[in-house]
N, C-alpha and C. Protein backbone atom coordinates (compact mmCIF):
# COMPACT_ATOMS: atom_id res chain seq x y z
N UNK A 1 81.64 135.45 -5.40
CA UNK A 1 80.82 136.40 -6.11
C UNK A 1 81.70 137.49 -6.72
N UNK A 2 80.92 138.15 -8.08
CA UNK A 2 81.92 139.04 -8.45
C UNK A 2 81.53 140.12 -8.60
N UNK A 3 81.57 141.64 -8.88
CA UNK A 3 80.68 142.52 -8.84
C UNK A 3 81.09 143.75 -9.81
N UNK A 4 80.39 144.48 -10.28
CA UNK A 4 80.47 144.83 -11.36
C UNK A 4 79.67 146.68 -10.94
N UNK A 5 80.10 147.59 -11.49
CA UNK A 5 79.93 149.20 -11.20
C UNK A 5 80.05 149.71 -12.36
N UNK A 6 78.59 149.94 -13.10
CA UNK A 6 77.92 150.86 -13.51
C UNK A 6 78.33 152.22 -13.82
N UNK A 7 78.57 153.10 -14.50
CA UNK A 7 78.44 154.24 -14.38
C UNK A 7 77.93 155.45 -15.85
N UNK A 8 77.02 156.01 -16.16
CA UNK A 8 76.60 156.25 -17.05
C UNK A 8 75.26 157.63 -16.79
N UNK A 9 75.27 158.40 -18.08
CA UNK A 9 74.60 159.19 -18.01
C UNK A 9 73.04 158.85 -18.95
N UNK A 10 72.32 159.43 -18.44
CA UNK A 10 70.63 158.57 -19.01
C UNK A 10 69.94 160.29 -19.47
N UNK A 11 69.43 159.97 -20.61
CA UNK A 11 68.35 161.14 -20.94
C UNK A 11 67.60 161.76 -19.96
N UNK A 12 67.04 160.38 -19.32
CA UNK A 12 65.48 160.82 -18.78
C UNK A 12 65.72 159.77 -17.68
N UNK A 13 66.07 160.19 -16.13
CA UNK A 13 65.93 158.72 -15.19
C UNK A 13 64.57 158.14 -15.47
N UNK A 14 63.72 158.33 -15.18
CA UNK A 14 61.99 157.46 -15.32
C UNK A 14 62.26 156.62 -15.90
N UNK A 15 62.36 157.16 -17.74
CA UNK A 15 62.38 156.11 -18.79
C UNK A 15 63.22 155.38 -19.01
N UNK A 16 64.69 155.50 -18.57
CA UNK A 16 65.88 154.97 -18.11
C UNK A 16 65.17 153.54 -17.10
N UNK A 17 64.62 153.98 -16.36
CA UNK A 17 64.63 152.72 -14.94
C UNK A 17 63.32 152.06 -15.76
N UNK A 18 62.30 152.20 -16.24
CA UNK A 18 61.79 151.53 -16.95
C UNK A 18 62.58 150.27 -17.76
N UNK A 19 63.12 151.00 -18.97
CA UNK A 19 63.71 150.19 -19.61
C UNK A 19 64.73 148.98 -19.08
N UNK A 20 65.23 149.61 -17.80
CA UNK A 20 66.52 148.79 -16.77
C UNK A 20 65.25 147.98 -16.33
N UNK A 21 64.03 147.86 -15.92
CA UNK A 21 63.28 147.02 -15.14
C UNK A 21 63.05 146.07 -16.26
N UNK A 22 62.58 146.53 -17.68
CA UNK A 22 62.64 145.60 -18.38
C UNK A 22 63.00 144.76 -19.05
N UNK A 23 64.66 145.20 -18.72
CA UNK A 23 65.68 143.99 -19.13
C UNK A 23 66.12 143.14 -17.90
N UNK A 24 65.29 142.52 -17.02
CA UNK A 24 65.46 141.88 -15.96
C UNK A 24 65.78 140.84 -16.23
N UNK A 25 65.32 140.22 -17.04
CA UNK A 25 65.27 138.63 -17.81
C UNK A 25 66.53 138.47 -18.28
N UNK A 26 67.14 139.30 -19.30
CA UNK A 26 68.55 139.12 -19.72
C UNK A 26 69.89 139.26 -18.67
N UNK A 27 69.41 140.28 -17.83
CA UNK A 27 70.11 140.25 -16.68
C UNK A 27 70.68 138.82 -15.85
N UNK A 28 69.29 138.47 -15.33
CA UNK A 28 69.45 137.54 -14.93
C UNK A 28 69.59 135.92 -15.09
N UNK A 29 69.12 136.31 -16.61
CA UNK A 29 70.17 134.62 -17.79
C UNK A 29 71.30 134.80 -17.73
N UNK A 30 72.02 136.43 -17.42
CA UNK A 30 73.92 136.25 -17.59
C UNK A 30 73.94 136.28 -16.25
N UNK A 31 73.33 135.99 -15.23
CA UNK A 31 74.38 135.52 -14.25
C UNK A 31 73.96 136.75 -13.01
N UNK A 32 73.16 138.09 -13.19
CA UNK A 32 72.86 138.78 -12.44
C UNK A 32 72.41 138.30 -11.27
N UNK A 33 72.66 138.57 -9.93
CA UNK A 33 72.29 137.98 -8.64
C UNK A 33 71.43 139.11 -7.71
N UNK A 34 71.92 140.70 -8.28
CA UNK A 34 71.09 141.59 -7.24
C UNK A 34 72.19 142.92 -7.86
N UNK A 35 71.07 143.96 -7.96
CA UNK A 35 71.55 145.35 -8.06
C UNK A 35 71.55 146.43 -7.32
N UNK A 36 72.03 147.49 -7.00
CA UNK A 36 71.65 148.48 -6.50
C UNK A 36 72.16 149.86 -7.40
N UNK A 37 71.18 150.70 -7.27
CA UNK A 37 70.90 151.49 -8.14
C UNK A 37 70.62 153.15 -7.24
N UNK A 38 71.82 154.13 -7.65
CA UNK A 38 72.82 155.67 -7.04
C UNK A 38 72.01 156.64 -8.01
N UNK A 39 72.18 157.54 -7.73
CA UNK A 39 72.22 159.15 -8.69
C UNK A 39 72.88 159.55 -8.03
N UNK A 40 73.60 160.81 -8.41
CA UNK A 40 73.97 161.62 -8.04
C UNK A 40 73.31 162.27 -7.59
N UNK A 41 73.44 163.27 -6.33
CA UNK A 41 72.70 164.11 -5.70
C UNK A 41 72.37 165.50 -6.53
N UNK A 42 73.46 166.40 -6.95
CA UNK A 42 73.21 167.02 -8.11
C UNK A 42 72.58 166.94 -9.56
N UNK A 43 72.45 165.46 -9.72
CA UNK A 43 72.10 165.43 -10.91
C UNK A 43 71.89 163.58 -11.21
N UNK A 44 70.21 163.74 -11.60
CA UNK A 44 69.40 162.01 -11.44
C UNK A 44 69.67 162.09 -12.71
N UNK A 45 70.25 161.78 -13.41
CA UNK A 45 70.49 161.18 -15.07
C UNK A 45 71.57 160.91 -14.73
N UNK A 46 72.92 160.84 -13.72
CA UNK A 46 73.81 160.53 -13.87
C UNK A 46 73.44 159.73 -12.60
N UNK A 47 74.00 157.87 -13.60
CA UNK A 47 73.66 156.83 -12.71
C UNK A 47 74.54 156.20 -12.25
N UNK A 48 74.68 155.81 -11.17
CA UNK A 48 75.77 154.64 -10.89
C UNK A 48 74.71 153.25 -10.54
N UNK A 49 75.59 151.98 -10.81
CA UNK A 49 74.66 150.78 -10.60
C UNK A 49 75.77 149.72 -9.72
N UNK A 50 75.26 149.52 -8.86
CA UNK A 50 76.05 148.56 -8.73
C UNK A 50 75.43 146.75 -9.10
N UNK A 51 75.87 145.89 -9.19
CA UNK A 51 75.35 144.47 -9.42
C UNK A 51 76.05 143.31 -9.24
N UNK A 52 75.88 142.24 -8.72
CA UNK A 52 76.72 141.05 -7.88
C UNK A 52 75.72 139.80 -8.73
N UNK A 53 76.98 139.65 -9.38
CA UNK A 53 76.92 138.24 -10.33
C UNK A 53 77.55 136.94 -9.47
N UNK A 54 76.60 135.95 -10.41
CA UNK A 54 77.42 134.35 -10.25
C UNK A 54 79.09 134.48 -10.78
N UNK A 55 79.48 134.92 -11.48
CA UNK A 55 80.91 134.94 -11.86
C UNK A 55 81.65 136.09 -12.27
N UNK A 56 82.48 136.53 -12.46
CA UNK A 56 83.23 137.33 -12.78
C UNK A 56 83.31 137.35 -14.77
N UNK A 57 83.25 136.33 -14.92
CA UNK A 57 83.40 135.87 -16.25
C UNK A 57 82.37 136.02 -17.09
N UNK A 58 80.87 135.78 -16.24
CA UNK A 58 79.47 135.83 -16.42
C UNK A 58 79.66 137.87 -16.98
N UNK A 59 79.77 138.15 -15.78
CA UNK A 59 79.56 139.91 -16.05
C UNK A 59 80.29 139.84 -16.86
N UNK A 60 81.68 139.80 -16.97
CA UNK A 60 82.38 140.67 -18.00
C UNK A 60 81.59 140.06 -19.87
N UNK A 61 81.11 138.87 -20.21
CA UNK A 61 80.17 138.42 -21.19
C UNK A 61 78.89 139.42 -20.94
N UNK A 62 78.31 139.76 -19.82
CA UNK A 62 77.27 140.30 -20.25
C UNK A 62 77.57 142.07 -20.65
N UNK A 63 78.59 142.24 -20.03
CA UNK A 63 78.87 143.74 -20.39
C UNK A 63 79.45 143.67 -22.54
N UNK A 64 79.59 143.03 -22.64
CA UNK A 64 80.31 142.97 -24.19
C UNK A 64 78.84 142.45 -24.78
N UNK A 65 77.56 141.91 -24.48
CA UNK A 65 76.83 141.04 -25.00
C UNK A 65 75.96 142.32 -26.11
N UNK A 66 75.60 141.73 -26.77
CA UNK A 66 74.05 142.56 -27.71
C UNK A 66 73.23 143.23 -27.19
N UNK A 67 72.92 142.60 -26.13
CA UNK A 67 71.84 142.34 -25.62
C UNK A 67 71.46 143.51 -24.97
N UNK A 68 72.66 143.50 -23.99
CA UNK A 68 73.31 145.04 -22.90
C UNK A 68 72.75 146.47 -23.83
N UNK A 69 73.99 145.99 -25.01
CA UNK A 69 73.85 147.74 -25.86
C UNK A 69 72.80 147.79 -26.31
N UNK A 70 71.73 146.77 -26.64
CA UNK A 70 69.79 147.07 -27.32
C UNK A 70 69.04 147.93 -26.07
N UNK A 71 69.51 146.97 -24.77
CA UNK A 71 68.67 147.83 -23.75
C UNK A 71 69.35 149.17 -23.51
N UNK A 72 70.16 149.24 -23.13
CA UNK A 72 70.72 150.68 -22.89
C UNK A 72 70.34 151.63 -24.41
N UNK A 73 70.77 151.09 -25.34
CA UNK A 73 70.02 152.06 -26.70
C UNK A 73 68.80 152.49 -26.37
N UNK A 74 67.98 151.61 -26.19
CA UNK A 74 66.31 151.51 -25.71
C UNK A 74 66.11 152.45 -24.62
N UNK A 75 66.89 152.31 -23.41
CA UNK A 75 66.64 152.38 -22.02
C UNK A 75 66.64 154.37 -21.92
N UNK A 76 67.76 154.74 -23.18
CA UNK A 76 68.21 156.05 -23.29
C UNK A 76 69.39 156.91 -22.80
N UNK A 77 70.12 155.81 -22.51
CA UNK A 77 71.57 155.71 -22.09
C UNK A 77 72.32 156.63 -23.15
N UNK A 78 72.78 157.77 -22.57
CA UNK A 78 73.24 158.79 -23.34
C UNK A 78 74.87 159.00 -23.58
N UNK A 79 75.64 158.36 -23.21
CA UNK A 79 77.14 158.44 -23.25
C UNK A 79 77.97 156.62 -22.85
N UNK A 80 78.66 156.41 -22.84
CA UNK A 80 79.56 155.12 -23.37
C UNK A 80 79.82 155.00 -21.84
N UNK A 81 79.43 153.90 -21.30
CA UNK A 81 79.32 153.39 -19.84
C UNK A 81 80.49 153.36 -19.59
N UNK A 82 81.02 153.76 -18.05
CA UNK A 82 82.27 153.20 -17.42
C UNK A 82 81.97 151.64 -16.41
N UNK A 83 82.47 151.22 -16.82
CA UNK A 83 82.50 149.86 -16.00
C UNK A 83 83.50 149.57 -15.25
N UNK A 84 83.58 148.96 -14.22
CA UNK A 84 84.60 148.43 -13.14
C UNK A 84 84.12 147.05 -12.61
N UNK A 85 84.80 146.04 -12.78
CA UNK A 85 84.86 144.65 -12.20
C UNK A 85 85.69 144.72 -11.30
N UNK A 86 84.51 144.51 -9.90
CA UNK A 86 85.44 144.61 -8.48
C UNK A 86 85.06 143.17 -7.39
N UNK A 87 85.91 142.43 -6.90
CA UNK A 87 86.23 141.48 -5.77
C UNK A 87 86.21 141.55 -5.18
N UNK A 88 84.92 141.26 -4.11
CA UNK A 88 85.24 141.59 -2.49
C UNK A 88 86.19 141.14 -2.06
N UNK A 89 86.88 142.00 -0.62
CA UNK A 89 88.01 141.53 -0.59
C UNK A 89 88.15 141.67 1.07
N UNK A 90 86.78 142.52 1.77
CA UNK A 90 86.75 142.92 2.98
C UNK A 90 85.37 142.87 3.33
N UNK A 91 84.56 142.70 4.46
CA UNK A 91 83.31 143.61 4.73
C UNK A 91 83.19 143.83 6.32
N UNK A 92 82.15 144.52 6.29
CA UNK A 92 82.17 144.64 7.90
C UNK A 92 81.05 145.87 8.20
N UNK A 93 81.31 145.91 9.66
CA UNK A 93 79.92 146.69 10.14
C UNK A 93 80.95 148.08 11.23
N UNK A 94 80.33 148.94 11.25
CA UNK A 94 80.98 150.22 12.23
C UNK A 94 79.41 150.73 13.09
């Protein structure tokens, strides 16, 4: 599995997670497997996402796709996403 981190500032969270609910479908034609979804404690327009794809190759296509920048245009995504493609490499319990 490969996983992929989000990071971006949104107009309006509500209408933001709307629009993110309604690109579920495209999500999950590129390969999306499961998300989880941060604010900042100071401040809910600034989002972090995390999401665990079928491939590594899958995400990095869906982050470059059309599709991505219509919803986020839509969604109200206010500044140029940081992205990180990350490999588990450890896990565990404390």
């Amino acid at each position: 599995m490969a996983y992929m981190v989000i990071r971006h500032k949104v107009k309006d969270y509500d209408a933001w997670k709307v629009g993110f609910d309604n690109a579920i479908d495209i999500r999950k034609a590129g390969g999306e497997k499961s998300f989880r979804i941060f604010q900042l404690v100071d401040d809910r327009n600034d989002v972090v996402a995390i999401f665990e794809w079928d491939s590594l190759d899958n995400a990095k296509k869906f982050v470059d796709s059309p599709e991505l920048r219509e919803a986020m245009e839509k969604a109200g995504v206010s500044e140029e996403p940081k992205v990180n493609f990350l490999e588990e490499v450890a896990q565990g319990t404390t």
